[in-house]
PDB file of N, CA and C in Angstrom:
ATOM      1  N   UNK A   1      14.174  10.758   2.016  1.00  0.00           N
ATOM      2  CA  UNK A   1      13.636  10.835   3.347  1.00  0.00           C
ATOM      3  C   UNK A   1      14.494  11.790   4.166  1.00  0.00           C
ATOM      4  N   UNK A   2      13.766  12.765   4.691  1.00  0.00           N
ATOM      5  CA  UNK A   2      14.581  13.429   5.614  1.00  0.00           C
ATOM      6  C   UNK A   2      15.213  13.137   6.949  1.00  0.00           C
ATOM      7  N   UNK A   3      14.338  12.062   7.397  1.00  0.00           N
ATOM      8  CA  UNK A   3      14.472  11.488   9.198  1.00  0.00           C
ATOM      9  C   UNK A   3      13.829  10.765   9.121  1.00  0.00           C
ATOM     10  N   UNK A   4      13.718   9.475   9.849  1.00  0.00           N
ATOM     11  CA  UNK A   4      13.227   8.313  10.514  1.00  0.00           C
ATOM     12  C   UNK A   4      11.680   9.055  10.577  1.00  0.00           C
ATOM     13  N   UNK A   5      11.431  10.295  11.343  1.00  0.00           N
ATOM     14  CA  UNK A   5      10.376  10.144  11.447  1.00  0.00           C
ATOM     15  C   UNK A   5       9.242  10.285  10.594  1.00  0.00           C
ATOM     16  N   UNK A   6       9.589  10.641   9.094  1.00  0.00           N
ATOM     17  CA  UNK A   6       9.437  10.702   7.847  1.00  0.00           C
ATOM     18  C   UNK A   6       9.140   9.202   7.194  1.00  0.00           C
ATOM     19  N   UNK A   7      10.197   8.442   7.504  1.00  0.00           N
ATOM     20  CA  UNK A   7       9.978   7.273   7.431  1.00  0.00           C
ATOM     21  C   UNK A   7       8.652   6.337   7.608  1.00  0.00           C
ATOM     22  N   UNK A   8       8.957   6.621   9.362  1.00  0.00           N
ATOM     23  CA  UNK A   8       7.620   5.834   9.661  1.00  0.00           C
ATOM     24  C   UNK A   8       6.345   6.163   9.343  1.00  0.00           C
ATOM     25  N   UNK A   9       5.902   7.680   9.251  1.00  0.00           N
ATOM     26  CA  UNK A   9       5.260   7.970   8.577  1.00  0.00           C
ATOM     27  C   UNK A   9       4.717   7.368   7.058  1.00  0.00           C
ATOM     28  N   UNK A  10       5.789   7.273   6.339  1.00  0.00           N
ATOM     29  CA  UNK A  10       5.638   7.095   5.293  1.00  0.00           C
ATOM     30  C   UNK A  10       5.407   5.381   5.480  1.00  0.00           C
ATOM     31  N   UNK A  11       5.580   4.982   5.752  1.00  0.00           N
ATOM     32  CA  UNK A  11       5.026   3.317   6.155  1.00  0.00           C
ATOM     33  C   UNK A  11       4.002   3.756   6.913  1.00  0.00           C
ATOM     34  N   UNK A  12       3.690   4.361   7.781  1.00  0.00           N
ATOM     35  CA  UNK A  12       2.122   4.193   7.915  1.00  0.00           C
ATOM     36  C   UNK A  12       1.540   4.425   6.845  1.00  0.00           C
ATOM     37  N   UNK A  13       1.748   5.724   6.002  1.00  0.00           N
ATOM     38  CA  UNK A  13       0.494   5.824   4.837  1.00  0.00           C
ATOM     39  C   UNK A  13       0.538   4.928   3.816  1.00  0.00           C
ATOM     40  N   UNK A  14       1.545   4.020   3.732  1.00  0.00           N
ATOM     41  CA  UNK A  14       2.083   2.694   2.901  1.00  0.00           C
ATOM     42  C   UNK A  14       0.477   1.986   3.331  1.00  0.00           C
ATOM     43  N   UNK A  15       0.976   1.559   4.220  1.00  0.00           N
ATOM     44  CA  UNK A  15      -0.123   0.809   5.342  1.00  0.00           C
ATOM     45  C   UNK A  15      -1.860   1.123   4.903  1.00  0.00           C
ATOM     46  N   UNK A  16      -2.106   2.440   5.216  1.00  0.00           N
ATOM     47  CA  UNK A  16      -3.128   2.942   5.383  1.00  0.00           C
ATOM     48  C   UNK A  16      -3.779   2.499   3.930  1.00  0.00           C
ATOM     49  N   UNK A  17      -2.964   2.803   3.083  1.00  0.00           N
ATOM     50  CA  UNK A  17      -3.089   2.949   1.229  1.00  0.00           C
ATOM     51  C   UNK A  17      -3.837   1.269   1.200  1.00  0.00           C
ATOM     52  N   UNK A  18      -2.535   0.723   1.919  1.00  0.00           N
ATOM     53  CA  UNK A  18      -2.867  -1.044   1.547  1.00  0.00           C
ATOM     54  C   UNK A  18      -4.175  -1.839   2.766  1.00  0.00           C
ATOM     55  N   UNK A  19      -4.681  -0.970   3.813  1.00  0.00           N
ATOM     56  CA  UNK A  19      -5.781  -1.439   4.179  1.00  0.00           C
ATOM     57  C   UNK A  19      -7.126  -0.825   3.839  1.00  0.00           C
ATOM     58  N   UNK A  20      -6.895   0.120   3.269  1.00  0.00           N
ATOM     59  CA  UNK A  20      -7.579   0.772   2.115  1.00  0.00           C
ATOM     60  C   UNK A  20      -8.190  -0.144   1.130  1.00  0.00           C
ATOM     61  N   UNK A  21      -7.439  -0.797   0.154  1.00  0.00           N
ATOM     62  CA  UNK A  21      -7.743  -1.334  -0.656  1.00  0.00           C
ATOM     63  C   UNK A  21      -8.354  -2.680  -0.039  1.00  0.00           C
ATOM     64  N   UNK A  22      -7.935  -2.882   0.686  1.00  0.00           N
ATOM     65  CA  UNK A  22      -8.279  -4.854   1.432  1.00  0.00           C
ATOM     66  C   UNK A  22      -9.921  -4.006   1.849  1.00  0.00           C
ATOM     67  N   UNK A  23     -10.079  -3.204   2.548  1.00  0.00           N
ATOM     68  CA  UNK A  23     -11.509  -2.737   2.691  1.00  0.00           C
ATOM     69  C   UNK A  23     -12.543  -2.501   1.443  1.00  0.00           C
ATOM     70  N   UNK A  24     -11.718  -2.077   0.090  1.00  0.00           N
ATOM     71  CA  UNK A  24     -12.889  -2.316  -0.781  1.00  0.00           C
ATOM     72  C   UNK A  24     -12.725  -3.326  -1.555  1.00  0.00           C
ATOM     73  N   UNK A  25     -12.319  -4.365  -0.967  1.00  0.00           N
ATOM     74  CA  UNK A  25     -11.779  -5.888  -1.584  1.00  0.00           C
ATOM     75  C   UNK A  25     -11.425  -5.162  -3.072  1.00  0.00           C
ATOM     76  N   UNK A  26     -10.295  -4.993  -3.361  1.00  0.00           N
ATOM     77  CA  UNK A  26      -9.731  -4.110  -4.592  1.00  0.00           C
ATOM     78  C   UNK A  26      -8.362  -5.087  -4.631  1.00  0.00           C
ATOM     79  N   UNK A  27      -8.006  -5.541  -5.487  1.00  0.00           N
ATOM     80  CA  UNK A  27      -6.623  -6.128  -5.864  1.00  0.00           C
ATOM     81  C   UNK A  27      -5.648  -5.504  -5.184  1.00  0.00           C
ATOM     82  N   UNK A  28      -4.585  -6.020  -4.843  1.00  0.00           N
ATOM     83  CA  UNK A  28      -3.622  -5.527  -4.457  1.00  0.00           C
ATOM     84  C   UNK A  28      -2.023  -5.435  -5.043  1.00  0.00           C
ATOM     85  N   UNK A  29      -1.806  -4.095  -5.752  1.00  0.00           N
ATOM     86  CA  UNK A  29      -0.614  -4.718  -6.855  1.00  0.00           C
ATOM     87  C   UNK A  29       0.666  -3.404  -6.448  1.00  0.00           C
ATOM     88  N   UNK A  30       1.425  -3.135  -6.840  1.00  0.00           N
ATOM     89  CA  UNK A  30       1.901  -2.010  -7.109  1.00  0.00           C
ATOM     90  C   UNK A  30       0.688  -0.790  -7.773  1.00  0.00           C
ATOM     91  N   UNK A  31       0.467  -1.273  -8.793  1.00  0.00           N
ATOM     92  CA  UNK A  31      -0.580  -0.362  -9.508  1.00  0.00           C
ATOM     93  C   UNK A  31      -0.948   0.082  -8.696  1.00  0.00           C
ATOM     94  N   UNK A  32      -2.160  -1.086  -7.866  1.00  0.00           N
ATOM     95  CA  UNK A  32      -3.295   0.105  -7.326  1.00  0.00           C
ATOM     96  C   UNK A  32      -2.742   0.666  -6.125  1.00  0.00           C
ATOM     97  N   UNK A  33      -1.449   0.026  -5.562  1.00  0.00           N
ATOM     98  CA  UNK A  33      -1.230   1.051  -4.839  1.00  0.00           C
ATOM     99  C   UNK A  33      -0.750   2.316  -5.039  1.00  0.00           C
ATOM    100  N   UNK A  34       0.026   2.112  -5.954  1.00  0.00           N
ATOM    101  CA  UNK A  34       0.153   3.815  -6.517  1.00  0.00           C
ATOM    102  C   UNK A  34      -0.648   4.351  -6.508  1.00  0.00           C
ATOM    103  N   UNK A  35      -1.841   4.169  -7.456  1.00  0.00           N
ATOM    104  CA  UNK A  35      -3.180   4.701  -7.444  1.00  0.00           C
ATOM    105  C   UNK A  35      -3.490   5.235  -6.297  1.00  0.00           C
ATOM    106  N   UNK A  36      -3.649   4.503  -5.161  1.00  0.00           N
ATOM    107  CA  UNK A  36      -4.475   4.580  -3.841  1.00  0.00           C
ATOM    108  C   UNK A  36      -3.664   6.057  -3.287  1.00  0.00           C
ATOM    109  N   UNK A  37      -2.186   5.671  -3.438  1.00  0.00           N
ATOM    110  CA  UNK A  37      -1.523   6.761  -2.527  1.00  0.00           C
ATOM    111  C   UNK A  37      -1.850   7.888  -3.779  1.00  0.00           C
ATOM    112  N   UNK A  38      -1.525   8.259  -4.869  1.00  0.00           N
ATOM    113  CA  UNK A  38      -2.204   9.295  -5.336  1.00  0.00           C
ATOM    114  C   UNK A  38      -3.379   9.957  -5.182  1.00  0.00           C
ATOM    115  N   UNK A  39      -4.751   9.131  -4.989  1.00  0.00           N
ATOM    116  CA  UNK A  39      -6.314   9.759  -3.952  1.00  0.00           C
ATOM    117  C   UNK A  39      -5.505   9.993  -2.927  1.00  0.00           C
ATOM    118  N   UNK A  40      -4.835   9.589  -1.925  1.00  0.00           N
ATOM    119  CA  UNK A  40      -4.628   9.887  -0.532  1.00  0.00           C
ATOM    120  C   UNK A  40      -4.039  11.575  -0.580  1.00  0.00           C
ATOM    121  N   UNK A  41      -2.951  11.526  -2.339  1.00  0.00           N
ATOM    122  CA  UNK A  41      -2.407  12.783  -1.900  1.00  0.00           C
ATOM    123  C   UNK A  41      -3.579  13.988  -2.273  1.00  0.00           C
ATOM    124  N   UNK A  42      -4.365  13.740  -3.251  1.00  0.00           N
ATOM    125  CA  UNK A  42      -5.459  14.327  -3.765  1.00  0.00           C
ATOM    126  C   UNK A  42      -6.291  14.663  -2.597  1.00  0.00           C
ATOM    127  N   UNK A  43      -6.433  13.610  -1.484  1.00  0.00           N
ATOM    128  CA  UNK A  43      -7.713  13.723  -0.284  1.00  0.00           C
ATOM    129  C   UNK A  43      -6.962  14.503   0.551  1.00  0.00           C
ATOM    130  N   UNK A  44      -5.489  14.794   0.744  1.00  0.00           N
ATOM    131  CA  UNK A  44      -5.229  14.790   1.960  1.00  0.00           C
ATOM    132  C   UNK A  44      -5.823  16.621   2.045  1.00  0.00           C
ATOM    133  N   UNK A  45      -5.730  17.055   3.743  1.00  0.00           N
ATOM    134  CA  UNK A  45      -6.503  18.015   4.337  1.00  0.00           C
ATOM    135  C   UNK A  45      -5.277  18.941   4.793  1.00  0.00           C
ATOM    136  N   UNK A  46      -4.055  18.440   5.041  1.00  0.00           N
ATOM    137  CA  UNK A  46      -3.267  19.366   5.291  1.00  0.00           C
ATOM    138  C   UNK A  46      -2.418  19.170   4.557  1.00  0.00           C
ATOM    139  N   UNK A  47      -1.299  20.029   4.432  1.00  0.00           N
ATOM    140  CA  UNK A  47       0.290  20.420   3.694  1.00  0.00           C
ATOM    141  C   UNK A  47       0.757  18.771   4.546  1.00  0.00           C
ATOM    142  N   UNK A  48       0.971  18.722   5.962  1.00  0.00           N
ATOM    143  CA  UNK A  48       1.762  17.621   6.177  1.00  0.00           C
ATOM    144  C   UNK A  48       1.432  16.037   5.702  1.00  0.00           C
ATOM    145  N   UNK A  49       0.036  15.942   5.422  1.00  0.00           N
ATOM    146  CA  UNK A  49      -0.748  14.710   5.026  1.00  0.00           C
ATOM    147  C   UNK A  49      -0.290  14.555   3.243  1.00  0.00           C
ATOM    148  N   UNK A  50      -0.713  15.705   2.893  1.00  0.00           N
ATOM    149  CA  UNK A  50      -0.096  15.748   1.408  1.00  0.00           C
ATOM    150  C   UNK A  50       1.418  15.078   0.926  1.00  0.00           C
ATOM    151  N   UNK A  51       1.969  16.016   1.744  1.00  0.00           N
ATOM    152  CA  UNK A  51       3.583  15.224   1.990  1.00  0.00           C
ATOM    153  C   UNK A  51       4.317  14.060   2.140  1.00  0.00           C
ATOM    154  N   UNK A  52       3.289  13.542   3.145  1.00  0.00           N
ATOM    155  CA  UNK A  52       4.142  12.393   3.577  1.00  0.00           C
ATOM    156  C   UNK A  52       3.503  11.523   2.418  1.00  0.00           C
ATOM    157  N   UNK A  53       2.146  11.525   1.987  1.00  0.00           N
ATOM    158  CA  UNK A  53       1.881  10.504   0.390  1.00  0.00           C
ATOM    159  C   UNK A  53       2.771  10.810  -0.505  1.00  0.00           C
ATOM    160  N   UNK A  54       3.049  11.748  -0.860  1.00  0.00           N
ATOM    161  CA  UNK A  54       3.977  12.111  -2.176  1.00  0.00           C
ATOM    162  C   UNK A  54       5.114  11.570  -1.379  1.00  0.00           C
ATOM    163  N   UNK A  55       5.701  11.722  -0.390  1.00  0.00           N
ATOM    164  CA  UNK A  55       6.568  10.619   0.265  1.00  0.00           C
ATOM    165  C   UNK A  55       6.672   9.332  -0.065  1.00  0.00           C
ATOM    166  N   UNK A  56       5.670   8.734   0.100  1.00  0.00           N
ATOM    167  CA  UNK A  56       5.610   7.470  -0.024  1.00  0.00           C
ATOM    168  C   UNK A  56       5.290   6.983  -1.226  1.00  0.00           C
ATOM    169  N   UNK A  57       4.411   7.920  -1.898  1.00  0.00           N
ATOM    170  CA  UNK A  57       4.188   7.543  -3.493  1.00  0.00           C
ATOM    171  C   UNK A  57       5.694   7.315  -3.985  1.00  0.00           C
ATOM    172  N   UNK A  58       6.563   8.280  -3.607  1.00  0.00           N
ATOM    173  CA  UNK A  58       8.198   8.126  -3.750  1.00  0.00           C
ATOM    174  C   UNK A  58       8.829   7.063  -3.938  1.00  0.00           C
ATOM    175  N   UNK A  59       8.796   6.759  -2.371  1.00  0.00           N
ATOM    176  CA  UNK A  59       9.184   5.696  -2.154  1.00  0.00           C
ATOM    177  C   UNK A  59       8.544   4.458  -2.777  1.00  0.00           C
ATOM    178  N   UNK A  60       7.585   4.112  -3.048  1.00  0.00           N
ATOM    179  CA  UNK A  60       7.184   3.137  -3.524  1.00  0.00           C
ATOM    180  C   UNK A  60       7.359   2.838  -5.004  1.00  0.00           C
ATOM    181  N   UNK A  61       7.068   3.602  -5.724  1.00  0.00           N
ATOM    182  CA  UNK A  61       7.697   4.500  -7.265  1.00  0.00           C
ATOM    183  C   UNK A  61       9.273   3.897  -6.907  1.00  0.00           C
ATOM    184  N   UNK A  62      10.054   4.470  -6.120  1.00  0.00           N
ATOM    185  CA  UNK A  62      11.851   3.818  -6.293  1.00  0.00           C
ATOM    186  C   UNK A  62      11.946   2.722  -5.796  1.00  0.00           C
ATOM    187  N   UNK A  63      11.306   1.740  -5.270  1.00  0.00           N
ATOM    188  CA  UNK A  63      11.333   0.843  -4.474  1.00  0.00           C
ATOM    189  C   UNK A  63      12.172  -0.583  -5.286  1.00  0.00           C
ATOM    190  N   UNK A  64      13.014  -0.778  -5.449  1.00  0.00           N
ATOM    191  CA  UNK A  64      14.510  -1.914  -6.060  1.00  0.00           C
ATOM    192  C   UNK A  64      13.677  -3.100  -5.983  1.00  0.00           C
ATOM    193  N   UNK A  65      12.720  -3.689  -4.392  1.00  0.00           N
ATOM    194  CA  UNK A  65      12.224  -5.054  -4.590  1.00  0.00           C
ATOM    195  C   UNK A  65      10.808  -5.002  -5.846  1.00  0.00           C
ATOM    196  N   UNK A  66      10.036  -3.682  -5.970  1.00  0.00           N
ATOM    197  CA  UNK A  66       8.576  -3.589  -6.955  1.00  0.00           C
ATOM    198  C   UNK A  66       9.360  -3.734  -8.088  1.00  0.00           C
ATOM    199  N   UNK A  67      10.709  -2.944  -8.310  1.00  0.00           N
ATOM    200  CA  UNK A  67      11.117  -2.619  -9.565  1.00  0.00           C
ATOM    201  C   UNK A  67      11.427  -4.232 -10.452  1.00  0.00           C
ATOM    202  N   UNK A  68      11.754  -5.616  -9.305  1.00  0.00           N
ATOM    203  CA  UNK A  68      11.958  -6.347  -9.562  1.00  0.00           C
ATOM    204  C   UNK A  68      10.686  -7.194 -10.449  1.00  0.00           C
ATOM    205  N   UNK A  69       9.534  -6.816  -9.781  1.00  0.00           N
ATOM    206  CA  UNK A  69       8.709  -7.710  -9.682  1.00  0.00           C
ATOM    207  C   UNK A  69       7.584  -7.529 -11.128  1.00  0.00           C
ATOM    208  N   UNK A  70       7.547  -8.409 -12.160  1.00  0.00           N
ATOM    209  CA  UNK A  70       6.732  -7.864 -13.615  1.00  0.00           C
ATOM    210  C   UNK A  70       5.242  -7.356 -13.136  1.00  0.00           C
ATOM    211  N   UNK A  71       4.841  -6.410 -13.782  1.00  0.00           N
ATOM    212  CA  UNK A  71       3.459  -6.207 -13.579  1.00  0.00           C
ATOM    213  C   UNK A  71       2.595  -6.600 -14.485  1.00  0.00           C
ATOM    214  N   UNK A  72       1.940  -7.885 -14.104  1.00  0.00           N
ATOM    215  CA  UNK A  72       0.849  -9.122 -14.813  1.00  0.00           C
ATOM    216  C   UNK A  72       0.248  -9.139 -13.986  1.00  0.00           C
ATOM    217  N   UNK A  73      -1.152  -9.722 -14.475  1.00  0.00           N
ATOM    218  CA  UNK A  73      -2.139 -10.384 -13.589  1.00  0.00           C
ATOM    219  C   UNK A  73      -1.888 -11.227 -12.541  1.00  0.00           C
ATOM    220  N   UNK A  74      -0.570 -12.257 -12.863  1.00  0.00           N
ATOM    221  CA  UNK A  74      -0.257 -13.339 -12.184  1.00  0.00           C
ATOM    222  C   UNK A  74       0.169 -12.448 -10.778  1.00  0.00           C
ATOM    223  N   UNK A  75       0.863 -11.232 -10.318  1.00  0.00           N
ATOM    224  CA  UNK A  75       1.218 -10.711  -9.394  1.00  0.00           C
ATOM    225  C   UNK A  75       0.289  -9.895  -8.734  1.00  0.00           C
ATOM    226  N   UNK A  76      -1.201  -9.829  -8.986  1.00  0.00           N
ATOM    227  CA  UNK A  76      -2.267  -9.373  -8.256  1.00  0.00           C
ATOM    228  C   UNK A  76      -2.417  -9.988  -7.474  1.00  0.00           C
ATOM    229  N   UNK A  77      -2.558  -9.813  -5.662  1.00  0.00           N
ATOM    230  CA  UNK A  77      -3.262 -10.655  -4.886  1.00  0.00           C
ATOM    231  C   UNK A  77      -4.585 -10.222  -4.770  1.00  0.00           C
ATOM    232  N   UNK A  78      -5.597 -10.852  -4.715  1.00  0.00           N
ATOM    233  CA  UNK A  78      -6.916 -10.155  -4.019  1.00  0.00           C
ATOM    234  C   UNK A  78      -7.195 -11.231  -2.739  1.00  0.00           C
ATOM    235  N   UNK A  79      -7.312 -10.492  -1.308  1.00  0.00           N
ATOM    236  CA  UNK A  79      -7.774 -11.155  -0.515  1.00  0.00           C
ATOM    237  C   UNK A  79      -9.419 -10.611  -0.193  1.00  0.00           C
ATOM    238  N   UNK A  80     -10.352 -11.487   0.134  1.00  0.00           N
ATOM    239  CA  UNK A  80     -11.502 -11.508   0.498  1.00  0.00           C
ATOM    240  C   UNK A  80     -11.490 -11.615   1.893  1.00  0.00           C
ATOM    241  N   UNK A  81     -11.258 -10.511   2.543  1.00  0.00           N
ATOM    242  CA  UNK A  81     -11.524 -11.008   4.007  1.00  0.00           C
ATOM    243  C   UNK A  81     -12.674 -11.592   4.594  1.00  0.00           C
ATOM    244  N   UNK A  82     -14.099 -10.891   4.063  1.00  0.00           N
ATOM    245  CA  UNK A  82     -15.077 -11.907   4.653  1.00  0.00           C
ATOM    246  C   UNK A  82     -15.237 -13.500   3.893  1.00  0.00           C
ATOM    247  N   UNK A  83     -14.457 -13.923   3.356  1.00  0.00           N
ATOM    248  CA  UNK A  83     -14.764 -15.261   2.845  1.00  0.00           C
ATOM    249  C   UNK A  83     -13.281 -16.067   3.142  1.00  0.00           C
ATOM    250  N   UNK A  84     -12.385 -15.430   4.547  1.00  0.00           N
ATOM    251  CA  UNK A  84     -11.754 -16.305   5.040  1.00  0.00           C
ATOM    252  C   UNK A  84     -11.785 -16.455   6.118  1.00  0.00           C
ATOM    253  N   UNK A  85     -11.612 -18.067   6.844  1.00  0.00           N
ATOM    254  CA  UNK A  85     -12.153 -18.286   8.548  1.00  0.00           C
ATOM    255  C   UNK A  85     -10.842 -18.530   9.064  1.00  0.00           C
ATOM    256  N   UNK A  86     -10.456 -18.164  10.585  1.00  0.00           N
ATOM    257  CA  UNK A  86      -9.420 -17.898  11.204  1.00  0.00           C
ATOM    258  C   UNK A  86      -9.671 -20.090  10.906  1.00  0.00           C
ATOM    259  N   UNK A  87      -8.032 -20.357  10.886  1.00  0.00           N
ATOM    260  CA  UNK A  87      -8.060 -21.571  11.620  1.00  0.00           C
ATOM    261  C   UNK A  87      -5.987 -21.910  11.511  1.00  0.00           C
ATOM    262  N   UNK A  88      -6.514 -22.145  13.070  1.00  0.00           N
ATOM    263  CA  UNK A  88      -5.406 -22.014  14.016  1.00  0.00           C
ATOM    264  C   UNK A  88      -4.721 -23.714  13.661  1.00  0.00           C
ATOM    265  N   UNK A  89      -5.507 -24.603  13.052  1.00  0.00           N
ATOM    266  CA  UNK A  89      -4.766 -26.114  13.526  1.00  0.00           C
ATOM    267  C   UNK A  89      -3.516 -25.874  12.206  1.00  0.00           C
ATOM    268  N   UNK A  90      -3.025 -27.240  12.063  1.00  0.00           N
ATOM    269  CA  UNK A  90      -1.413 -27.682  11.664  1.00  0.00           C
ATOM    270  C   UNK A  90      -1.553 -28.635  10.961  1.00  0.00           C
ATOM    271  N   UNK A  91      -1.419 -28.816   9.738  1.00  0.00           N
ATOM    272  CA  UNK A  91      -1.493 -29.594   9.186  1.00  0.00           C
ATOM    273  C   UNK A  91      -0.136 -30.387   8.650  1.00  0.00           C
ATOM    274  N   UNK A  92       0.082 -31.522   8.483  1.00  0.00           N
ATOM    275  CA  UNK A  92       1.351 -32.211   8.511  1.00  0.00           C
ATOM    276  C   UNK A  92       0.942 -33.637   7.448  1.00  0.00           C
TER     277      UNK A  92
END
């Protein structure tokens, strides 16, 4: 990373990659996020958009906590957003 503002960048397109996938109800793993940020660098429209994915593809690729984590089925989340209802109560 060159600067912070590289950074945040690169967590937004983190971001973008991972509401990406929750929009085409698509698993959510390391994998496909790699995947995702690779289309992003493939889609992107300018030199700076290009960048900051291969940025973050980077970063996510070196990332010490993914490196920890096995890649199995058991570590896929898939959330369904339309088949969950807000509920605010507490259960005890």
């Amino acid at each position: 990373m060159k600067n912070s503002n590289d950074k945040q960048l690169c967590d937004i397109a983190i971001g973008d990659a991972v509401m990406e996938l929750f929009n085409q109800d698509a698993p959510v793993s390391r994998t496909t996020l790699l995947a995702q940020l690779e289309k992003m660098i493939h889609a992107g429209v300018t030199a700076e958009e290009v960048r900051i994915a291969r940025l973050a593809l980077e970063l996510v690729t070196n990332s010490s906590t993914a490196d920890k984590v096995e890649q199995s089925e058991e570590n896929v989340m898939s959330f369904r957003a339309k088949n969950v209802s807000a509920d605010d109560s507490t259960q005890h």
